[in-house]
Protein backbone atom coordinates (compact mmCIF):
# COMPACT_ATOMS: atom_id res chain seq x y z
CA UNK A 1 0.01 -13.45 -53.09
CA UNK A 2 0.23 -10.50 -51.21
CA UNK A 3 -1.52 -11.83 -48.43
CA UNK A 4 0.80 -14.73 -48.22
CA UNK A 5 3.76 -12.70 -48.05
CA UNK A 6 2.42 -11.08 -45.29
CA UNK A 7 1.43 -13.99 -43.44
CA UNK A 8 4.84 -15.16 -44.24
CA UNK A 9 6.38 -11.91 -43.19
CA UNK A 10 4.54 -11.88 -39.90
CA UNK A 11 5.87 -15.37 -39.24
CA UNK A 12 9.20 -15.03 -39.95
CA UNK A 13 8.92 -11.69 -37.77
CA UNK A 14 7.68 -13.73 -34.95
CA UNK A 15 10.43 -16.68 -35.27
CA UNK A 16 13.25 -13.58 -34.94
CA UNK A 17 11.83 -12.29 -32.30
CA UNK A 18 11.63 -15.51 -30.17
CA UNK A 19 14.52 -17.49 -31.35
CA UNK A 20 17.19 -14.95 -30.65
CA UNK A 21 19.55 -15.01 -27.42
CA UNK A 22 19.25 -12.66 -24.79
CA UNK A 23 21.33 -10.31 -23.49
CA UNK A 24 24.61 -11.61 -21.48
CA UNK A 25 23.63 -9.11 -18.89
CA UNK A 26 19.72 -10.08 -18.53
CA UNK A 27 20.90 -14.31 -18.38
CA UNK A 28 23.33 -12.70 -15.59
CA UNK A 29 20.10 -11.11 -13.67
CA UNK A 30 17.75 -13.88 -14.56
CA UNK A 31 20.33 -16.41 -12.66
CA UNK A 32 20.49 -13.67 -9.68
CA UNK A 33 16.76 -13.54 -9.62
CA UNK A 34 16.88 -17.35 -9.60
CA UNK A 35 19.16 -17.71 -6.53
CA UNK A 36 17.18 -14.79 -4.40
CA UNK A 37 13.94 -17.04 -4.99
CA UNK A 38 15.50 -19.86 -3.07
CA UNK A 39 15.94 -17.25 -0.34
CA UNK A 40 12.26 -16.67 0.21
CA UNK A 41 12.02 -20.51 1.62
CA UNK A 42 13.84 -18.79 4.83
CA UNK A 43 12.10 -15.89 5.48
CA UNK A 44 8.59 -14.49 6.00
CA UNK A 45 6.73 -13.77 2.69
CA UNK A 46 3.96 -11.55 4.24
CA UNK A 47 3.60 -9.38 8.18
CA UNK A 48 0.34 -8.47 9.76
CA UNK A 49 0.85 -5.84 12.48
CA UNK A 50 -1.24 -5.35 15.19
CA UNK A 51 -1.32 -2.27 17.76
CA UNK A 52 -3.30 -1.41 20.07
CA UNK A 53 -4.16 0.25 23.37
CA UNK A 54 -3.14 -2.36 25.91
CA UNK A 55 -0.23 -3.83 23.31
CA UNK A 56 2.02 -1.00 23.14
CA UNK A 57 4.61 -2.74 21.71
CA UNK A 58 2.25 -4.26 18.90
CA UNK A 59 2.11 -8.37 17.69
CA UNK A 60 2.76 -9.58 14.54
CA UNK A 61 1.39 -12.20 12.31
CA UNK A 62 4.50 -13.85 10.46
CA UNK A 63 3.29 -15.63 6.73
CA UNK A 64 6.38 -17.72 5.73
CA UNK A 65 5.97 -20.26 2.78
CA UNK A 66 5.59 -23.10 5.25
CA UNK A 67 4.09 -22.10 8.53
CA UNK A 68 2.54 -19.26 10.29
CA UNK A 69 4.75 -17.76 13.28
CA UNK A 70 5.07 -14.19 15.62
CA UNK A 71 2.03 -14.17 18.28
CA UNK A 72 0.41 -16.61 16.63
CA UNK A 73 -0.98 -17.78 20.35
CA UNK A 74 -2.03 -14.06 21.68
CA UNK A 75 -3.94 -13.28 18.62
CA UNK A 76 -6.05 -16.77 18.70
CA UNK A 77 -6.65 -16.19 22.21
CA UNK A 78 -8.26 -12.35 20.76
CA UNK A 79 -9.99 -13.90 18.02
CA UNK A 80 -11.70 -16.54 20.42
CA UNK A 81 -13.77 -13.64 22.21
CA UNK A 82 -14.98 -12.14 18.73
CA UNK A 83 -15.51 -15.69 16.89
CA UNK A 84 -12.80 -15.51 14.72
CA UNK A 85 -11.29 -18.69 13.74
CA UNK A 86 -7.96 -19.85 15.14
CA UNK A 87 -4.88 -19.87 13.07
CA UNK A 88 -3.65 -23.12 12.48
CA UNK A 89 -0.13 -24.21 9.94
CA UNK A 90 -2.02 -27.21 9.14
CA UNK A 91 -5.14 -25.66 8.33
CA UNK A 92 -3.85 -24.30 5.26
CA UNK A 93 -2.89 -26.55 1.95
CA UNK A 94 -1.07 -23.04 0.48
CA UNK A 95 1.81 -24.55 2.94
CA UNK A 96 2.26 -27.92 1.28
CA UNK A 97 2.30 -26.65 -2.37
CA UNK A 98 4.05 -23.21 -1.85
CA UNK A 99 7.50 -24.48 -1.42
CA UNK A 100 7.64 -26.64 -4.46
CA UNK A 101 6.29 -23.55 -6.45
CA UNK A 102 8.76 -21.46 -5.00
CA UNK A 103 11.54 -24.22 -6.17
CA UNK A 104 10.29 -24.89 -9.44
CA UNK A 105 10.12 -21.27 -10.40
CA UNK A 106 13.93 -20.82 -9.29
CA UNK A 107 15.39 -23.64 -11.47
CA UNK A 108 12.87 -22.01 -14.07
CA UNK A 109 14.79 -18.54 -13.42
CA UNK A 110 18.21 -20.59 -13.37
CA UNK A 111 17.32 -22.36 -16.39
CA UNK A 112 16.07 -19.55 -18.59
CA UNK A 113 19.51 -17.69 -17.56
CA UNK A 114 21.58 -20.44 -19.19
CA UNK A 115 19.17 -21.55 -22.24
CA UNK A 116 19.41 -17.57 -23.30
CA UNK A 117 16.19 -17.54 -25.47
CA UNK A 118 13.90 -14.95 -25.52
CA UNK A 119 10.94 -16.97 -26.29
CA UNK A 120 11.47 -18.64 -23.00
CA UNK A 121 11.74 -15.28 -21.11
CA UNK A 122 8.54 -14.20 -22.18
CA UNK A 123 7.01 -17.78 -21.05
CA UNK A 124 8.60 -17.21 -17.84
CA UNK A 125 7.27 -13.93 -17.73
CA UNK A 126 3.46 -14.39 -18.01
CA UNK A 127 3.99 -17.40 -15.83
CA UNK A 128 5.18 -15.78 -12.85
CA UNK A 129 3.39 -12.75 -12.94
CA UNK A 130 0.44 -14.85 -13.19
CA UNK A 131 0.88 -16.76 -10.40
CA UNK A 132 2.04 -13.41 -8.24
CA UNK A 133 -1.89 -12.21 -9.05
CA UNK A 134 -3.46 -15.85 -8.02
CA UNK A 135 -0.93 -15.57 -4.73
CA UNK A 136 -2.90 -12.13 -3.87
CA UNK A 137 -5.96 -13.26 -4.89
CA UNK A 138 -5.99 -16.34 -3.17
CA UNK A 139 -4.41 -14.28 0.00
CA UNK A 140 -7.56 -11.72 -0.31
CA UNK A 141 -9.68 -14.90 -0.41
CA UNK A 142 -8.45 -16.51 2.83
CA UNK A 143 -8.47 -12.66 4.73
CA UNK A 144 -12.07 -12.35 3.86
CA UNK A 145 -13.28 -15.62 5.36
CA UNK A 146 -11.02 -15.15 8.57
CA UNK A 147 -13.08 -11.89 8.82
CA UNK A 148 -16.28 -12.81 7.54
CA UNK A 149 -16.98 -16.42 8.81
CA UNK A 150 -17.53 -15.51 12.55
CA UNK A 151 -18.94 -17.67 14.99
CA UNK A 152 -22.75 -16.55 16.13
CA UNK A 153 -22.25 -17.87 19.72
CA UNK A 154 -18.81 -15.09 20.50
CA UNK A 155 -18.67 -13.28 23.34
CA UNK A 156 -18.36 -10.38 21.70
CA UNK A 157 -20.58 -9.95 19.06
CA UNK A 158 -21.30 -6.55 16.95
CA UNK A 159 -23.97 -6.00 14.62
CA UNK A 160 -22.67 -5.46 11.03
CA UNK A 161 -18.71 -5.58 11.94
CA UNK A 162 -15.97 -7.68 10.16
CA UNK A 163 -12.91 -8.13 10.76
CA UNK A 164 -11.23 -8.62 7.64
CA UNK A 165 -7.67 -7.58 7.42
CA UNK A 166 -6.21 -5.12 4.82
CA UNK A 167 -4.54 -6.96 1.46
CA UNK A 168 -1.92 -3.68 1.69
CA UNK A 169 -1.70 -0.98 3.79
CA UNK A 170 -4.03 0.33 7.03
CA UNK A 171 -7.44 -0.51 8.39
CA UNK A 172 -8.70 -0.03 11.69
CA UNK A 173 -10.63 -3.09 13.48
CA UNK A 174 -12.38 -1.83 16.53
CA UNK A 175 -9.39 -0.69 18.81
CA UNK A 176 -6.66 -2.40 16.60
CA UNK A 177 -4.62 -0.24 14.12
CA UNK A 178 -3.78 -3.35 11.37
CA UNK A 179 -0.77 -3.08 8.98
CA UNK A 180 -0.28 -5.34 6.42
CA UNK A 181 2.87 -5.32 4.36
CA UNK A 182 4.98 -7.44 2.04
CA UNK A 183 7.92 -8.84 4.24
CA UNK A 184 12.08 -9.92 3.21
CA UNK A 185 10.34 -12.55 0.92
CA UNK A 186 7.25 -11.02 -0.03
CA UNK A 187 9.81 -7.81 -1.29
CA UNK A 188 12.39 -10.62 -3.05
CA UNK A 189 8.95 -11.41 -4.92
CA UNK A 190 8.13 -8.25 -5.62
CA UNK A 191 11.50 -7.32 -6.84
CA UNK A 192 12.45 -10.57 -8.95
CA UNK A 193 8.64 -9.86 -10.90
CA UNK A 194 9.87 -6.03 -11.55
CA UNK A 195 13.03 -7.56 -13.03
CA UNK A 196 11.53 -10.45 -15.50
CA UNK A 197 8.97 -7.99 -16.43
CA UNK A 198 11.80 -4.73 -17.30
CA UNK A 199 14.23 -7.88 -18.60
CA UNK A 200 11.19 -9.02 -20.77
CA UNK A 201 10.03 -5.24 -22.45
CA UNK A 202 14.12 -4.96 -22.72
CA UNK A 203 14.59 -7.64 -25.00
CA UNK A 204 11.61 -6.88 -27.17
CA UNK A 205 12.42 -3.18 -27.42
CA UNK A 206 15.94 -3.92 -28.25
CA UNK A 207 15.19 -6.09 -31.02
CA UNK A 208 12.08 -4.73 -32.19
CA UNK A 209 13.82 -1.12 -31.91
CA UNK A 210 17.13 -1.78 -32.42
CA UNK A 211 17.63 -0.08 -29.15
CA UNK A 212 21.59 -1.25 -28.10
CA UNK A 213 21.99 0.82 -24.80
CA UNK A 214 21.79 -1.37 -21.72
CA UNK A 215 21.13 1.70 -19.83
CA UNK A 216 17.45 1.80 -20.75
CA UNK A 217 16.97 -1.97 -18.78
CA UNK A 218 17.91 0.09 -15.65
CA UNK A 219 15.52 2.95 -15.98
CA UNK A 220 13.29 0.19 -16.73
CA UNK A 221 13.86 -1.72 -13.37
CA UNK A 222 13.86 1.19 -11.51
CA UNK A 223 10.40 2.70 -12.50
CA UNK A 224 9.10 -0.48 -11.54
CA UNK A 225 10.65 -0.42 -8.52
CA UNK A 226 9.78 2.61 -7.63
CA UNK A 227 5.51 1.90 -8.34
CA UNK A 228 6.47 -1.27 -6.08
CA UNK A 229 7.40 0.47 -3.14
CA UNK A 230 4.87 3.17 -3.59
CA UNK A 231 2.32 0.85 -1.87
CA UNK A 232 1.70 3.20 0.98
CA UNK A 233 -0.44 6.17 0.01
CA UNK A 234 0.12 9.67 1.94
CA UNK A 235 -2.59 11.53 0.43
CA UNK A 236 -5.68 12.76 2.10
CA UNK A 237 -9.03 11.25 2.32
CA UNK A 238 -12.34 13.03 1.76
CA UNK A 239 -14.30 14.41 4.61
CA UNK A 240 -17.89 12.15 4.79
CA UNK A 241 -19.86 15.08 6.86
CA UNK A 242 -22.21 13.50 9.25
CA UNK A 243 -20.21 10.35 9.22
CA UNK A 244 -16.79 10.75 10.31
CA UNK A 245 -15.78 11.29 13.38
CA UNK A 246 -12.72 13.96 14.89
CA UNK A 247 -10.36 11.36 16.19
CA UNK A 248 -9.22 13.84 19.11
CA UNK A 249 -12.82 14.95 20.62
CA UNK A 250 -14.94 12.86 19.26
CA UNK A 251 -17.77 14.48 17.95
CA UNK A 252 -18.94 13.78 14.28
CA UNK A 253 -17.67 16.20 12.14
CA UNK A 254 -20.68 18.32 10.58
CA UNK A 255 -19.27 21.62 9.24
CA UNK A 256 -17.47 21.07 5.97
CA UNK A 257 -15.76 24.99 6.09
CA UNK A 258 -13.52 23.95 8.50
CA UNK A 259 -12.21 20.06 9.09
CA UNK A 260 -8.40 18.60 9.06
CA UNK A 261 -6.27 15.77 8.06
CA UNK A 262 -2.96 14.18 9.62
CA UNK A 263 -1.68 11.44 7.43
CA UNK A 264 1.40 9.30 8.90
CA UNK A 265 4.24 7.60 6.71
CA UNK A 266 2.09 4.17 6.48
CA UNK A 267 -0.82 5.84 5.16
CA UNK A 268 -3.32 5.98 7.90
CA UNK A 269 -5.51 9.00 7.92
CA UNK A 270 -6.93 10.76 10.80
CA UNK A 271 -9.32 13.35 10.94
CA UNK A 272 -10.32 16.33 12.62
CA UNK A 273 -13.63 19.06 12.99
CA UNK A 274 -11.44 21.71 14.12
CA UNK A 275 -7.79 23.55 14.21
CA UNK A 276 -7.91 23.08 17.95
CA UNK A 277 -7.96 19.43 17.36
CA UNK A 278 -5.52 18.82 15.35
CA UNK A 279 -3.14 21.27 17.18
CA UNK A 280 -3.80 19.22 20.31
CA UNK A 281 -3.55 15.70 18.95
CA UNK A 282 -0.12 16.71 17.16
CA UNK A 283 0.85 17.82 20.55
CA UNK A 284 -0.36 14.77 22.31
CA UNK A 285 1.54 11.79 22.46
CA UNK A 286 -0.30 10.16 20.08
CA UNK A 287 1.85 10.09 17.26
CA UNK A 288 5.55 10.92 16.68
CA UNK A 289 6.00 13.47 14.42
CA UNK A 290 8.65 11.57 12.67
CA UNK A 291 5.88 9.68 11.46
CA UNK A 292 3.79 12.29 9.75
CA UNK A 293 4.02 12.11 6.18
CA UNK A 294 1.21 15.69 6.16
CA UNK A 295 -1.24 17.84 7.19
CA UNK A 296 -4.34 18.79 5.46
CA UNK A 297 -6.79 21.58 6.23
CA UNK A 298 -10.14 21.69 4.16
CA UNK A 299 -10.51 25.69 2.31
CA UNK A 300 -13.04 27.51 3.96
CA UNK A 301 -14.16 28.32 0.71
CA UNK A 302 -16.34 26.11 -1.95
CA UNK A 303 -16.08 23.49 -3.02
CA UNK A 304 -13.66 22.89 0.15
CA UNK A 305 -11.31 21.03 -1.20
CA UNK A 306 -8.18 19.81 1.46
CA UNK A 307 -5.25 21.76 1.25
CA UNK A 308 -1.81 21.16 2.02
CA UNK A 309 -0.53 23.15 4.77
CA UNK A 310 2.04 24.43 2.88
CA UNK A 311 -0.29 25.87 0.57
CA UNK A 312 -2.97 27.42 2.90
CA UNK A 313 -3.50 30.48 4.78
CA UNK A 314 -4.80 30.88 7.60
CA UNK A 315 -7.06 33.36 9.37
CA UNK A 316 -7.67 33.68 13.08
CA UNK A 317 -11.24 35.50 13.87
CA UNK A 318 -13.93 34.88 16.51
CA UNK A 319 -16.23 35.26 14.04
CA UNK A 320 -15.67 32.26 12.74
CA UNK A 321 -17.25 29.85 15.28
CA UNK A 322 -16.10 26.70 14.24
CA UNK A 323 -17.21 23.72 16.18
CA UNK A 324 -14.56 23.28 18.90
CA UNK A 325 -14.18 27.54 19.08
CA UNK A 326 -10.42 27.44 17.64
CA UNK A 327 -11.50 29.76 14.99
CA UNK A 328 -9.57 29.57 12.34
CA UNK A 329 -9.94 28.83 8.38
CA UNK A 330 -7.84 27.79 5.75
CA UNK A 331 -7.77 29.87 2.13
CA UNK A 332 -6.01 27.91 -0.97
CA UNK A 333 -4.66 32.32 -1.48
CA UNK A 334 -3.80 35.15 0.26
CA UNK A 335 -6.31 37.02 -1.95
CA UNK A 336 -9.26 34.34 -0.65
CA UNK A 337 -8.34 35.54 2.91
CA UNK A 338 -8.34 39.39 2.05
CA UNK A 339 -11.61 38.60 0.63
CA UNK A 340 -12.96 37.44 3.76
CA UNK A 341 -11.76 39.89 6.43
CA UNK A 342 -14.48 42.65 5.75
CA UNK A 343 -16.98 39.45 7.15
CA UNK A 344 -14.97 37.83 9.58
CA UNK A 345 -12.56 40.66 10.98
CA UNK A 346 -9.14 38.96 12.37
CA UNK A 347 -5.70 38.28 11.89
CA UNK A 348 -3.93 35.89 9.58
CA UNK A 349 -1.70 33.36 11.62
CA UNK A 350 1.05 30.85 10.53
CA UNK A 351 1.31 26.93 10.99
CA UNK A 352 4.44 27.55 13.06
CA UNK A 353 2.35 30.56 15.22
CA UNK A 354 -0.70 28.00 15.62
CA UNK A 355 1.46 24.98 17.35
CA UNK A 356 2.98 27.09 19.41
């Protein structure tokens, strides 16, 4: 008996919890999410930057739900010399089916909004977050062929290399810097899955809880949000000794007591064997400094971890002899730096003192 009352209890737990209306104000969002979908049938869902050398002004790869667009042309005409296939609307089936999808999950938004259950939110939930995960992986899918399935007879033809562009974020390929970000629609998608997702852990919290404060579907929404848009990272990179390169003079970096990073706003990383080489290439038109996110300088001292420069100190002494002769090390303390004057007699020196 006891066992049937709990399998009774359980049921009748599980009928509440899916039978019940939702909120007025989540059918209000769910019919706003609904309406932005049919927005994403305008505008690009996805943007592949290019820059380069000899394209100072960059070209972009437009992804809309239909058809590919930007410099579609100039970057086939690239890809020809490296045997990279050519980009092609019709090429890809994604564009016959993705519009319907798109339109089917908007009257499924616009629908759940006025039917009010919860049991259909949570449907509509799993549904669309699962098919936000087989977009991406699908996506990944089609970037790794277009960079892997080269043709042997290219002009231009190097041992080991492929081209595949980044899902999210940075990756350099050969003398072009690619970005690739979420665009308008690609963000509409992004935003419309943080909502059904906060709207769905609303409801169940507020019934399961008896939580009756609206407030907490806000701080919901906008910790979601705020993981979304954290897609760029700015921190540092390790330091491969032996392998990496400076990316002012060129030389592989092979001391690990001195070394630096500059890390820009989109999350690229560059790297240096030496204070004089980063002072230079933040000096050199390179980069804008508007568009460094920080600076990293490896501790002199074991286990050299990469410091902030806000947190380091630095000391200036020839007997240093670091590999490009600027001659100065970073200390996670003041104390580290005391430590090492009796060896290495010198002076400590600022960040601001060092650029100028």
């Amino acid at each position: 008996m006891d066992l049937l009352f709990r399998f009774h209890a359980s049921l009748s737990i599980y009928y509440f919890m899916n039978t019940i209306k939702t909120t007025k104000l989540t059918r209000i969002v769910l019919f706003i999410c609904g309406l932005s979908l049919l927005i994403v049938l305008f505008v690009p869902l996805w943007q592949i930057d290019l820059v380069a050398p000899q394209y100072p002004e960059g070209l972009k790869l437009l992804i809309y739900p239909h058809k590919l667009a930007g410099n579609v042309d100039i970057i086939n005409g690239l890809n020809h010399y490296i045997g990279m296939k050519t980009l092609h609307t019709d090429d890809f089936p994604e564009f016959k089916i993705l519009p319907g999808i798109i339109i089917f999950f908007s009257l499924f938004f616009i629908s759940v909004a006025f039917l009010g259950r919860k049991k259909w939110l949570n449907i509509l939930c799993v549904c669309f977050v699962a098919f936000g995960i087989l977009a991406m992986v699908d996506f990944w899918r089609w970037e790794y062929a277009y960079g892997h399935d080269l043709d042997p007879d290219a002009a231009i033809i190097v041992p080991g290399m492929a081209y595949q562009p980044p899902l999210i974020g940075f990756k350099q390929l050969l003398n072009f810097g690619a970005y690739s970000t979420p665009a308008m629609g690609g963000w509409i998608f992004v935003l419309v899955g943080a909502a059904v997702v906060s709207l769905a852990v609303y409801e169940w919290n507020k019934n399961k809880k008896k939580l009756a404060h609206s407030n907490k579907l806000h701080l919901l929404i906008i910790g979601l949000l705020c993981c979304s848009l954290g897609a760029c990272s700015t921190d540092p990179q390790p330091i491969r000794i032996g392998q990496d390169n400076c990316d002012f003079c060129k030389m592989t970096i092979s001391d690990n007591r001195f070394g630096a990073e500059v890390v820009t706003q989109k999350g690229k990383v560059y790297k240096f064997d030496d204070t004089h080489c980063v002072i230079s290439f933040i000096k050199s038109s390179t980069l804008d400094k508007k568009d460094v996110a920080a600076v990293y300088f490896v501790d002199f001292n074991s286990p050299h971890k990469l410091l902030n420069v806000d947190q380091a100190y630095f000391l200036q002494s020839p007997g240093l002899k670091s590999p490009m002769n600027g001659n100065i090390a970073a200390f996670s303390h003041e104390d580290s730096l005391a430590n090492a004057l009796p060896t290495f007699y010198g002076n400590a020196i600022s960040w601001e003192d060092m650029q100028k």
